[in-house]
PDB file of N, CA and C in Angstrom:
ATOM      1  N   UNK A   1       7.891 -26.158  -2.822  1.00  0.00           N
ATOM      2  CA  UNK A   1       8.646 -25.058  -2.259  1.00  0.00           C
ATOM      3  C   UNK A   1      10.004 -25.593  -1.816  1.00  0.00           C
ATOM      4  N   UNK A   2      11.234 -25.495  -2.226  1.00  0.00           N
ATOM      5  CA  UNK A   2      12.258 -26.276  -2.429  1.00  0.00           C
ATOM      6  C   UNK A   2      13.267 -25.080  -1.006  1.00  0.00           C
ATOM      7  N   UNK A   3      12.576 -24.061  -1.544  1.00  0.00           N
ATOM      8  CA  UNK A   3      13.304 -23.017  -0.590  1.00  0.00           C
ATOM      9  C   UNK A   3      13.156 -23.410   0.773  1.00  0.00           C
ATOM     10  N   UNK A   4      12.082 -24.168   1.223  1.00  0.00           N
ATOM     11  CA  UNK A   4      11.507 -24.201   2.258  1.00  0.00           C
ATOM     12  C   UNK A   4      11.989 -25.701   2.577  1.00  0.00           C
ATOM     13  N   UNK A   5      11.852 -27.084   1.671  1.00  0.00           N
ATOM     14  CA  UNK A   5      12.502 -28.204   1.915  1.00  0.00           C
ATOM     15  C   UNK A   5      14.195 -28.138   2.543  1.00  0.00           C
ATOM     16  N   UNK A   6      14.787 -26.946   1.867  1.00  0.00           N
ATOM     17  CA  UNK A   6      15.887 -26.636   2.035  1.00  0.00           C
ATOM     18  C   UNK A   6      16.150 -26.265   4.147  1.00  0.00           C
ATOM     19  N   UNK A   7      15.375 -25.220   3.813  1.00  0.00           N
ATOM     20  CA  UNK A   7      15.829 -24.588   5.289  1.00  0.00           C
ATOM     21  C   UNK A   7      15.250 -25.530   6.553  1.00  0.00           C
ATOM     22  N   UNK A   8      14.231 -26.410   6.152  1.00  0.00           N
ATOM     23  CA  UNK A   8      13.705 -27.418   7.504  1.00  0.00           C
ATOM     24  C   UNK A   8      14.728 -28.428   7.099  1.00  0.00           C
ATOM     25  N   UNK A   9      15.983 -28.547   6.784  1.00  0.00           N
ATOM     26  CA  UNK A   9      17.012 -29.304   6.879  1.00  0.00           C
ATOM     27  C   UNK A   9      18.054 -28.716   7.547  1.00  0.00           C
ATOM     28  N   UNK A  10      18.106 -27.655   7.723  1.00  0.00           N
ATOM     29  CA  UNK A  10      19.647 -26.981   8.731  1.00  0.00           C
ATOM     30  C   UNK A  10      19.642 -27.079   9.958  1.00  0.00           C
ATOM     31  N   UNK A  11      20.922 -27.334  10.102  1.00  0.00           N
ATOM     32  CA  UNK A  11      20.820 -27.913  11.646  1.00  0.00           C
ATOM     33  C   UNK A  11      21.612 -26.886  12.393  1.00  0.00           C
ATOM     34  N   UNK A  12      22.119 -26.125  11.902  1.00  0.00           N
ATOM     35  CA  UNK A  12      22.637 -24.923  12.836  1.00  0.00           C
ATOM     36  C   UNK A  12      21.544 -23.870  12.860  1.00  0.00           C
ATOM     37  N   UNK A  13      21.916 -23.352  13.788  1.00  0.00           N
ATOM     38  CA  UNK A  13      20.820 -22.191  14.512  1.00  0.00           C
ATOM     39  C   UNK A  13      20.901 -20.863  14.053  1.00  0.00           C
ATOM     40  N   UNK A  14      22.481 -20.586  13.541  1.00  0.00           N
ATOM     41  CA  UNK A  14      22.846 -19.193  13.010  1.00  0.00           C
ATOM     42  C   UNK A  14      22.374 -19.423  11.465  1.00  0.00           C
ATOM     43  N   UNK A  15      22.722 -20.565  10.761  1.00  0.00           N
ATOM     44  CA  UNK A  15      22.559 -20.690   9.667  1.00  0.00           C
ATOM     45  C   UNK A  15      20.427 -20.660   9.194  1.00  0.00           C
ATOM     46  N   UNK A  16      19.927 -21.407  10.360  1.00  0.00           N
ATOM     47  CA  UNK A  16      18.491 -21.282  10.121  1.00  0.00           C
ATOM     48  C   UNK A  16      18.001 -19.925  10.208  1.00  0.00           C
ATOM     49  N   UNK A  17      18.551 -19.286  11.528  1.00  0.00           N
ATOM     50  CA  UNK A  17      18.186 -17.984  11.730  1.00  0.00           C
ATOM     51  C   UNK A  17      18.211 -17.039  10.230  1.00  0.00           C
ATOM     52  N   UNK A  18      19.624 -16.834   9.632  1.00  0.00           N
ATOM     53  CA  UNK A  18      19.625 -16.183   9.048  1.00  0.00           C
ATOM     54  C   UNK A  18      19.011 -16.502   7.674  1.00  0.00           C
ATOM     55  N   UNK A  19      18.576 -17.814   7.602  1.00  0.00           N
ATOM     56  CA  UNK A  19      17.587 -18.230   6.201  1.00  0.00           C
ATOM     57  C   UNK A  19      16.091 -17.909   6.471  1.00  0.00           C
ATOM     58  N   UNK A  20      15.343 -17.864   8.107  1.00  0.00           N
ATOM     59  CA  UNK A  20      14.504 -17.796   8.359  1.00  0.00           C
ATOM     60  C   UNK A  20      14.638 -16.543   8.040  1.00  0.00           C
ATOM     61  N   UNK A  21      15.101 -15.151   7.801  1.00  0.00           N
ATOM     62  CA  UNK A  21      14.894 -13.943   7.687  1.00  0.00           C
ATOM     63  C   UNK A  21      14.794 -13.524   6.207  1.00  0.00           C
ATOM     64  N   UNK A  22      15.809 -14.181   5.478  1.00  0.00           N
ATOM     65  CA  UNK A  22      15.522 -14.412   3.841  1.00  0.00           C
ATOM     66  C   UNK A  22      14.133 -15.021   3.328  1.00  0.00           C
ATOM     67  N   UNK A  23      13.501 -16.177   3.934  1.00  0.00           N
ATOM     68  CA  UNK A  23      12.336 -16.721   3.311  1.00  0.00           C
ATOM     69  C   UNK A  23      11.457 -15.546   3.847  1.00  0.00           C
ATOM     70  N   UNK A  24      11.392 -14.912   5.168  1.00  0.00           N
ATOM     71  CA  UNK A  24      10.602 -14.405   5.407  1.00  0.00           C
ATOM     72  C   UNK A  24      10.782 -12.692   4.435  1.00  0.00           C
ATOM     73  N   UNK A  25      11.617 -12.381   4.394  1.00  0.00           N
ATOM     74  CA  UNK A  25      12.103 -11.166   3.629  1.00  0.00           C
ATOM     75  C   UNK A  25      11.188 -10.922   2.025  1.00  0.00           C
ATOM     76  N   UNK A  26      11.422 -12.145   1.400  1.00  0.00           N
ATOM     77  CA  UNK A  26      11.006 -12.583  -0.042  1.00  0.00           C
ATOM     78  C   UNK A  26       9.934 -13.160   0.005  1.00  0.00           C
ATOM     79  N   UNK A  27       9.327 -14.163   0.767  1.00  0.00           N
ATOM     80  CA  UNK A  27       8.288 -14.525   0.007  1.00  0.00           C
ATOM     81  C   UNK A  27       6.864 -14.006   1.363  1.00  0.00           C
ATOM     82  N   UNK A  28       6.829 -13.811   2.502  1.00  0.00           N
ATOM     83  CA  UNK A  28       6.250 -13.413   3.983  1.00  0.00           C
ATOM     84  C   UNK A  28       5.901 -12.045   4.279  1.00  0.00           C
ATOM     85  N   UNK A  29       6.605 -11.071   4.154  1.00  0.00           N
ATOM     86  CA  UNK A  29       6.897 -10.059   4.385  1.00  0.00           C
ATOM     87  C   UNK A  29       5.793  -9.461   3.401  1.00  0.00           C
ATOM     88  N   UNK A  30       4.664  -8.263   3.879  1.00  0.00           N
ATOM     89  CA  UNK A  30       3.902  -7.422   2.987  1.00  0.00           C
ATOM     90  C   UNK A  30       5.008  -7.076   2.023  1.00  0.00           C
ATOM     91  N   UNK A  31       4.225  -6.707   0.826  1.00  0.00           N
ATOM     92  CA  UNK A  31       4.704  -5.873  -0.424  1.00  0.00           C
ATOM     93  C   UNK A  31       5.860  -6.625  -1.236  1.00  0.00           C
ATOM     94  N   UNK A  32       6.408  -7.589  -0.764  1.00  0.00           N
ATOM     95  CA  UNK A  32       7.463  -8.506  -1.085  1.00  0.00           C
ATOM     96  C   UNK A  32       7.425  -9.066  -2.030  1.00  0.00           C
ATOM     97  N   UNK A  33       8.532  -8.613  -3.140  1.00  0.00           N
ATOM     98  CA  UNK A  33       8.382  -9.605  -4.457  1.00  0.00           C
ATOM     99  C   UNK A  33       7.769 -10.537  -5.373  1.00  0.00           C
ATOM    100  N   UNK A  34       7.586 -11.564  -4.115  1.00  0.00           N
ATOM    101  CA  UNK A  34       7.370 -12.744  -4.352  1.00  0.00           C
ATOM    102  C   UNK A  34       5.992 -13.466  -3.114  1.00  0.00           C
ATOM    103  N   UNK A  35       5.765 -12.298  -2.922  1.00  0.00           N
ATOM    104  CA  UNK A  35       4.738 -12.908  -1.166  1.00  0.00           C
ATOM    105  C   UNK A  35       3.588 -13.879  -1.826  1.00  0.00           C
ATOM    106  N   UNK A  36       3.680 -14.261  -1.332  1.00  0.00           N
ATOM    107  CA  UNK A  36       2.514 -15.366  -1.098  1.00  0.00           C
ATOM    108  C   UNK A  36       1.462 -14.787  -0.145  1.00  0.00           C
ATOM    109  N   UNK A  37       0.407 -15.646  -0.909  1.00  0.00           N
ATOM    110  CA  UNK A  37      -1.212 -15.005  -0.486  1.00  0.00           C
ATOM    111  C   UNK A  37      -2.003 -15.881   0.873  1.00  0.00           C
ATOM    112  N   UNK A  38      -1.081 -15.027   2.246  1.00  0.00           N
ATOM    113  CA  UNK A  38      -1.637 -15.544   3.563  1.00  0.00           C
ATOM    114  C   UNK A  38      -2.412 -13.949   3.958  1.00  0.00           C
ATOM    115  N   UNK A  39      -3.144 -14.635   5.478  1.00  0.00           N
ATOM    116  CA  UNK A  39      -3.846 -13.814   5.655  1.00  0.00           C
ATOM    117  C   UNK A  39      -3.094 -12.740   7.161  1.00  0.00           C
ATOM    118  N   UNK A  40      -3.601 -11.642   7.283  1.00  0.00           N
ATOM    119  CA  UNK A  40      -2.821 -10.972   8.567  1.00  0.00           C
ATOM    120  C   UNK A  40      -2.005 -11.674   9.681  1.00  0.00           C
ATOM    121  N   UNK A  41      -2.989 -12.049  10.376  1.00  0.00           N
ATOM    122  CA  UNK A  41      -2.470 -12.648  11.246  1.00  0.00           C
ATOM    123  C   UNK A  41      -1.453 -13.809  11.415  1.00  0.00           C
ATOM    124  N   UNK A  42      -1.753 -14.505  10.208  1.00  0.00           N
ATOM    125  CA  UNK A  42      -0.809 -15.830   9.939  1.00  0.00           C
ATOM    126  C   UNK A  42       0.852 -14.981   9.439  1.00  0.00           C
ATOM    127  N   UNK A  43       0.527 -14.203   8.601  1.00  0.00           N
ATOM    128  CA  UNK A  43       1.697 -13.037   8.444  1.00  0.00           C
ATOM    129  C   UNK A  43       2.604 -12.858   9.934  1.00  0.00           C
ATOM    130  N   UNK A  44       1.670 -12.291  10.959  1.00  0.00           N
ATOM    131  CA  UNK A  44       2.313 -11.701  11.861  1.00  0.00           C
ATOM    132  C   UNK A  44       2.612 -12.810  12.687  1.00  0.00           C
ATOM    133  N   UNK A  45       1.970 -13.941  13.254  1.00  0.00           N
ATOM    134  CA  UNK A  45       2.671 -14.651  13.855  1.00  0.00           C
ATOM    135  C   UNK A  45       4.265 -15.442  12.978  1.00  0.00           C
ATOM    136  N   UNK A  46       4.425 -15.670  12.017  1.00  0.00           N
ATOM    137  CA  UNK A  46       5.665 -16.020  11.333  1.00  0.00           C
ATOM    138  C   UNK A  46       5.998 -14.924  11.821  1.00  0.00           C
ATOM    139  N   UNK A  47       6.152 -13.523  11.498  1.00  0.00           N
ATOM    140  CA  UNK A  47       7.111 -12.343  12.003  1.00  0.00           C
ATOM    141  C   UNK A  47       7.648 -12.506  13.428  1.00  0.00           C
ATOM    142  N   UNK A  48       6.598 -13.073  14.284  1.00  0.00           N
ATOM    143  CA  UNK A  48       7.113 -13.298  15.842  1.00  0.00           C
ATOM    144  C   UNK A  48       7.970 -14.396  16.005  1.00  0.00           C
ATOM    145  N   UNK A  49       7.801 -15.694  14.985  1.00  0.00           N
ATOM    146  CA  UNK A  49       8.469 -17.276  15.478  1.00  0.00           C
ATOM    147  C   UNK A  49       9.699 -16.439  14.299  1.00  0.00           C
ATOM    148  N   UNK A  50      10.276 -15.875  13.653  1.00  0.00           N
ATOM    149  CA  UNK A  50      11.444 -15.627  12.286  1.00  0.00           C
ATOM    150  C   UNK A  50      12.113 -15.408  13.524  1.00  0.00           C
ATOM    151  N   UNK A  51      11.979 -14.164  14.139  1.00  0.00           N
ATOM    152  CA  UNK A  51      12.660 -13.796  15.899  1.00  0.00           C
ATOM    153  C   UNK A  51      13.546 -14.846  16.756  1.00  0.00           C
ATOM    154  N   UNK A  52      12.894 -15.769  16.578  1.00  0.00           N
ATOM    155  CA  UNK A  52      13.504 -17.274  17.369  1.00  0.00           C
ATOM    156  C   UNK A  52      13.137 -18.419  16.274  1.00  0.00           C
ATOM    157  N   UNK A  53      13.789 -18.727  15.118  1.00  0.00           N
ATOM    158  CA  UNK A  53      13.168 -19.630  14.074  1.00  0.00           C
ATOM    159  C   UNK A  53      13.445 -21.251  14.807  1.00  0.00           C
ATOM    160  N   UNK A  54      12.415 -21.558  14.299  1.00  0.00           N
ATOM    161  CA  UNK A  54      12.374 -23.397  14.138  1.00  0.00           C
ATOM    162  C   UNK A  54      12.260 -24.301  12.612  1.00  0.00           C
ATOM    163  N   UNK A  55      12.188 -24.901  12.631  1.00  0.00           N
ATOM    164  CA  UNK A  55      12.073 -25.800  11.742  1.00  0.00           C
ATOM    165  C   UNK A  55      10.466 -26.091  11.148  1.00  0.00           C
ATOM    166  N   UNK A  56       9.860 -25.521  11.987  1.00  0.00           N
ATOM    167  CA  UNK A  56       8.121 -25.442  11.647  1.00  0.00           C
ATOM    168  C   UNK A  56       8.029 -24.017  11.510  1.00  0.00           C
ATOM    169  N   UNK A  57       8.343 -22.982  11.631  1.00  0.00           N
ATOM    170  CA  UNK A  57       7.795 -21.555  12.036  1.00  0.00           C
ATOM    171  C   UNK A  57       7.529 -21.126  10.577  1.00  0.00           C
ATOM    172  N   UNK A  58       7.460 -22.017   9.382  1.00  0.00           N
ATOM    173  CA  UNK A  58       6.600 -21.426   8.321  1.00  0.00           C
ATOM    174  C   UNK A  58       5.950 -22.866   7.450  1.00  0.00           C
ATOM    175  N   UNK A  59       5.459 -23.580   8.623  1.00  0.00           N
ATOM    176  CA  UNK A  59       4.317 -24.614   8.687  1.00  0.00           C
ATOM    177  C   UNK A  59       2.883 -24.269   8.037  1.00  0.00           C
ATOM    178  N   UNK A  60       2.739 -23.568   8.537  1.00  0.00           N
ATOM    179  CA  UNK A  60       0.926 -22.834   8.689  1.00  0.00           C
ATOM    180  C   UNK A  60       1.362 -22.165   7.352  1.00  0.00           C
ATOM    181  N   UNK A  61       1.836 -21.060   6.812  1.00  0.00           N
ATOM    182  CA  UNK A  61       2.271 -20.566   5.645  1.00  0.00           C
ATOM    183  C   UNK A  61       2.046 -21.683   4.239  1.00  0.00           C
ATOM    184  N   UNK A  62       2.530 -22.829   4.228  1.00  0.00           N
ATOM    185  CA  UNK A  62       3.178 -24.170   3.622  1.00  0.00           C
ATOM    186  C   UNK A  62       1.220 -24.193   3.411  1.00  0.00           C
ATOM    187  N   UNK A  63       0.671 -24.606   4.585  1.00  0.00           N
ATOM    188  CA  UNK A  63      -1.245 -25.341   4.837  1.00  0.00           C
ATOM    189  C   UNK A  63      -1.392 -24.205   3.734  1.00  0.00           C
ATOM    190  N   UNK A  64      -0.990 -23.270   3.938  1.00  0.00           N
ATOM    191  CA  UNK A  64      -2.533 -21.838   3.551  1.00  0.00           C
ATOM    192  C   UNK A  64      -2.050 -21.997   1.673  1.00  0.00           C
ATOM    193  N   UNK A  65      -0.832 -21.876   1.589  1.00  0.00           N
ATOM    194  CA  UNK A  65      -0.700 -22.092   0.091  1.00  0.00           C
ATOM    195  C   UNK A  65      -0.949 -23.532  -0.300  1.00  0.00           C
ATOM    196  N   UNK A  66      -0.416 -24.036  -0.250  1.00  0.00           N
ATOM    197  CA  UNK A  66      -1.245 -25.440  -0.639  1.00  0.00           C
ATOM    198  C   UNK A  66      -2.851 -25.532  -0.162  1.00  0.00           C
ATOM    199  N   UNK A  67      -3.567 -25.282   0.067  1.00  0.00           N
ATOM    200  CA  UNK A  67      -4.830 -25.364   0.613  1.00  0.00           C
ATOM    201  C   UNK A  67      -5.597 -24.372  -1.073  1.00  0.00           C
ATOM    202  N   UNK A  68      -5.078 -23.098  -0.633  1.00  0.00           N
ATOM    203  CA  UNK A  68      -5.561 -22.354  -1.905  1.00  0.00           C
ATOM    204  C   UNK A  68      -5.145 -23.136  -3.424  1.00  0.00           C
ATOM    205  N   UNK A  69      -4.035 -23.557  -3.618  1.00  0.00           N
ATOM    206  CA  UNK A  69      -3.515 -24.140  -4.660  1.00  0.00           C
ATOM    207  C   UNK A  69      -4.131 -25.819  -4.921  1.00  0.00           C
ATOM    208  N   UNK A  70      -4.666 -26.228  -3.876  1.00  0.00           N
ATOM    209  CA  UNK A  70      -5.505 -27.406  -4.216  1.00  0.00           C
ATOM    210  C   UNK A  70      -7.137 -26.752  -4.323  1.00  0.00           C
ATOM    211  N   UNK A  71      -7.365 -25.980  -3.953  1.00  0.00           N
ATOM    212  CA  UNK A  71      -9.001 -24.947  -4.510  1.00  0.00           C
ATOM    213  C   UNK A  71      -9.111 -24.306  -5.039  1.00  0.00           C
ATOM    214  N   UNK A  72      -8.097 -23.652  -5.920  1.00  0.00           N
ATOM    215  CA  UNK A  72      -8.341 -22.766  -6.297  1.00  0.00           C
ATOM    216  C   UNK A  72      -7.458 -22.937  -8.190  1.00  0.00           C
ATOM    217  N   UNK A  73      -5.952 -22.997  -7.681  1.00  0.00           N
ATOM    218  CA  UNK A  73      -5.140 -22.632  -8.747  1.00  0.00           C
ATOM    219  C   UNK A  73      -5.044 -23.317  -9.589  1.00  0.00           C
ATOM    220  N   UNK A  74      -4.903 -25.220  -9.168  1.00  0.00           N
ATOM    221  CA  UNK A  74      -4.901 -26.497  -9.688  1.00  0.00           C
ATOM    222  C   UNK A  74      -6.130 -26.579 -10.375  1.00  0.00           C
ATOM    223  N   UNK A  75      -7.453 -26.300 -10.130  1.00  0.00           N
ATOM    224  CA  UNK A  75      -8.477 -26.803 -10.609  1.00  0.00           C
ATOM    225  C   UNK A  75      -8.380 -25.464 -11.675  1.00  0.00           C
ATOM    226  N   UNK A  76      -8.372 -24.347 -11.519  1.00  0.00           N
ATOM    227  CA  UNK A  76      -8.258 -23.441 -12.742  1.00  0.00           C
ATOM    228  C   UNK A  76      -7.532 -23.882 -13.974  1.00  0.00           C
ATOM    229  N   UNK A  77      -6.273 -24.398 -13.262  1.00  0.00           N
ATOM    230  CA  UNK A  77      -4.862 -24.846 -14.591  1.00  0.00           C
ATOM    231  C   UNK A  77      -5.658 -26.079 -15.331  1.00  0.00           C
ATOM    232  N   UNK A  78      -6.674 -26.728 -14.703  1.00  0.00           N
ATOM    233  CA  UNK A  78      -6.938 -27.949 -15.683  1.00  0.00           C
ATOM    234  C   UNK A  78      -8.302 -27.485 -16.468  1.00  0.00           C
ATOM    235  N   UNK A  79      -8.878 -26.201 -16.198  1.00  0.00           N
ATOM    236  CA  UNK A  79      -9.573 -25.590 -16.943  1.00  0.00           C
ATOM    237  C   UNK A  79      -9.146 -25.003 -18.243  1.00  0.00           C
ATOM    238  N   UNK A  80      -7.739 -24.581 -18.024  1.00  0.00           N
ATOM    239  CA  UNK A  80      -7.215 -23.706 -18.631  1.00  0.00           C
ATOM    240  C   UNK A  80      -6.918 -24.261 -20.126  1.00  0.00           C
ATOM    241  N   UNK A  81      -6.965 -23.822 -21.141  1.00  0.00           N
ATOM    242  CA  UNK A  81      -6.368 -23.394 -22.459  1.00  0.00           C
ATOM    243  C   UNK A  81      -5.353 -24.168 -22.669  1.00  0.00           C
ATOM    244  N   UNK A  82      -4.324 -23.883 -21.725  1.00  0.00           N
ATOM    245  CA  UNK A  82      -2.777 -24.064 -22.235  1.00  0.00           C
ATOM    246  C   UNK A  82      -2.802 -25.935 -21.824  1.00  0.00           C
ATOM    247  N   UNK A  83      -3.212 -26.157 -20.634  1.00  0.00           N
ATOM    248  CA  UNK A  83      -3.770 -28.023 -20.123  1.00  0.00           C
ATOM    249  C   UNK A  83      -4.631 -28.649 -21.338  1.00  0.00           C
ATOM    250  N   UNK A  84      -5.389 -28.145 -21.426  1.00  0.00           N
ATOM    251  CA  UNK A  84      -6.037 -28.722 -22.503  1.00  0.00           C
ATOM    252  C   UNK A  84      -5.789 -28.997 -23.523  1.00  0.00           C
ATOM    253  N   UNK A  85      -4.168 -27.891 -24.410  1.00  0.00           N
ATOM    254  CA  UNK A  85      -4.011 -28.102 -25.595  1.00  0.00           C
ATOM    255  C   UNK A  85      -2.506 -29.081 -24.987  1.00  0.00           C
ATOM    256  N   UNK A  86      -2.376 -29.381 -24.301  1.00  0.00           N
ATOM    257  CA  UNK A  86      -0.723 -30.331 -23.871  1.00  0.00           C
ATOM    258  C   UNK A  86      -1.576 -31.815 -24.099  1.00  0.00           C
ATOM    259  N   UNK A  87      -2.820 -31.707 -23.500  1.00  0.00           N
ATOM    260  CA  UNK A  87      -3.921 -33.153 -23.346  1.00  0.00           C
ATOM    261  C   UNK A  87      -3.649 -33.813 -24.777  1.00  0.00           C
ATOM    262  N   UNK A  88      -4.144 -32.645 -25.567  1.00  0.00           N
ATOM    263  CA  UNK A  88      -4.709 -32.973 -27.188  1.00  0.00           C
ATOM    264  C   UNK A  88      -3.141 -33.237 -27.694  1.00  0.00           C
ATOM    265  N   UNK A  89      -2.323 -32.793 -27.342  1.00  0.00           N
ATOM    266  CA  UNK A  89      -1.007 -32.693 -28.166  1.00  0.00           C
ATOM    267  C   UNK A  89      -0.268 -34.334 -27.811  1.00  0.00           C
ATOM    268  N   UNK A  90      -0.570 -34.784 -26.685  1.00  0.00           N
ATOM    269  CA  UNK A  90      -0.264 -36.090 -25.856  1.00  0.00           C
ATOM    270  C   UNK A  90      -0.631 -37.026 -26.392  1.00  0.00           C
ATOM    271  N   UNK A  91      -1.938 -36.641 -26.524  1.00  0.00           N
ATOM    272  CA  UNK A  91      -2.918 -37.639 -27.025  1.00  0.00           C
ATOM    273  C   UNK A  91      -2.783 -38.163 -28.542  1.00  0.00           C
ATOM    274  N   UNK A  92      -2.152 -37.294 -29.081  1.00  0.00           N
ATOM    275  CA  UNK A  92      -1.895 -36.883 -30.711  1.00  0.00           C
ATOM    276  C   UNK A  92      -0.837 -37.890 -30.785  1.00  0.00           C
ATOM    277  N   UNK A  93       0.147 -37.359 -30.014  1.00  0.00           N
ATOM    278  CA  UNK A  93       1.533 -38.038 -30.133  1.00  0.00           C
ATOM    279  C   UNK A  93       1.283 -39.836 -29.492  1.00  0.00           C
ATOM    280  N   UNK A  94       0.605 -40.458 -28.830  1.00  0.00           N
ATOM    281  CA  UNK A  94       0.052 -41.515 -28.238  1.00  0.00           C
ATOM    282  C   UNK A  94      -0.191 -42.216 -29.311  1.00  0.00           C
ATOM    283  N   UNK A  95      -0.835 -41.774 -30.428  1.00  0.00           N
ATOM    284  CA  UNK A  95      -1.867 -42.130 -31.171  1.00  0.00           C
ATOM    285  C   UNK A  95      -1.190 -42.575 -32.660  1.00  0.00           C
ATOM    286  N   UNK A  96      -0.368 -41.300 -32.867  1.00  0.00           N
ATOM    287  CA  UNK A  96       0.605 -41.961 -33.999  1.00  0.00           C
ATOM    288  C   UNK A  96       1.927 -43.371 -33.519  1.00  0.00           C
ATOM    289  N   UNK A  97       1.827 -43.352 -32.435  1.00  0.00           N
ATOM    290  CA  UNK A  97       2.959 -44.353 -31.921  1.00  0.00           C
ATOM    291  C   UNK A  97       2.320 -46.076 -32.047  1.00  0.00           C
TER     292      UNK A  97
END
């Protein structure tokens, strides 16, 4: 999440503030474009810390996607079709070398 490496680097307060309202806008926020799959409450407390942002106030957000994406998404992708045929194609190319 590069968006996010980005904004726990600003060191002004107006400048975090107003990025903390963009990350939260796009990817936090119900119905949002791009939201990411947290649960209520973790939702609503980010809505309360965006108010007064820090440099952690989308910490817990960061755990819950990576947490699902190491149980869930990662182990699917190496199930998947498209991993398997990059393996064979690697392996192919390895092999004539």
């Amino acid at each position: 999440m590069t968006v996010y490496r980005d904004y726990k680097k600003i060191t002004s307060s107006h400048k975090m503030s107003s990025k903390a309202r963009k990350i939260f806008e796009q990817f936090v926020e119900a119905e949002s474009l791009k939201e990411i799959n947290i649960d209520y409450q973790t939702r609503e407390e980010i809505k309360r810390k965006v108010k007064s942002p820090t440099p952690q106030c989308f910490d817990e957000a960061q755990k819950i996607v990576y947490g699902l994406m190491e149980r869930d998404s990662y182990p699917r992708f190496l199930r998947s079709e498209m991993y398997k045929t990059l393996l064979e194609s690697l392996a192919a190319d390895n092999a004539q070398r």
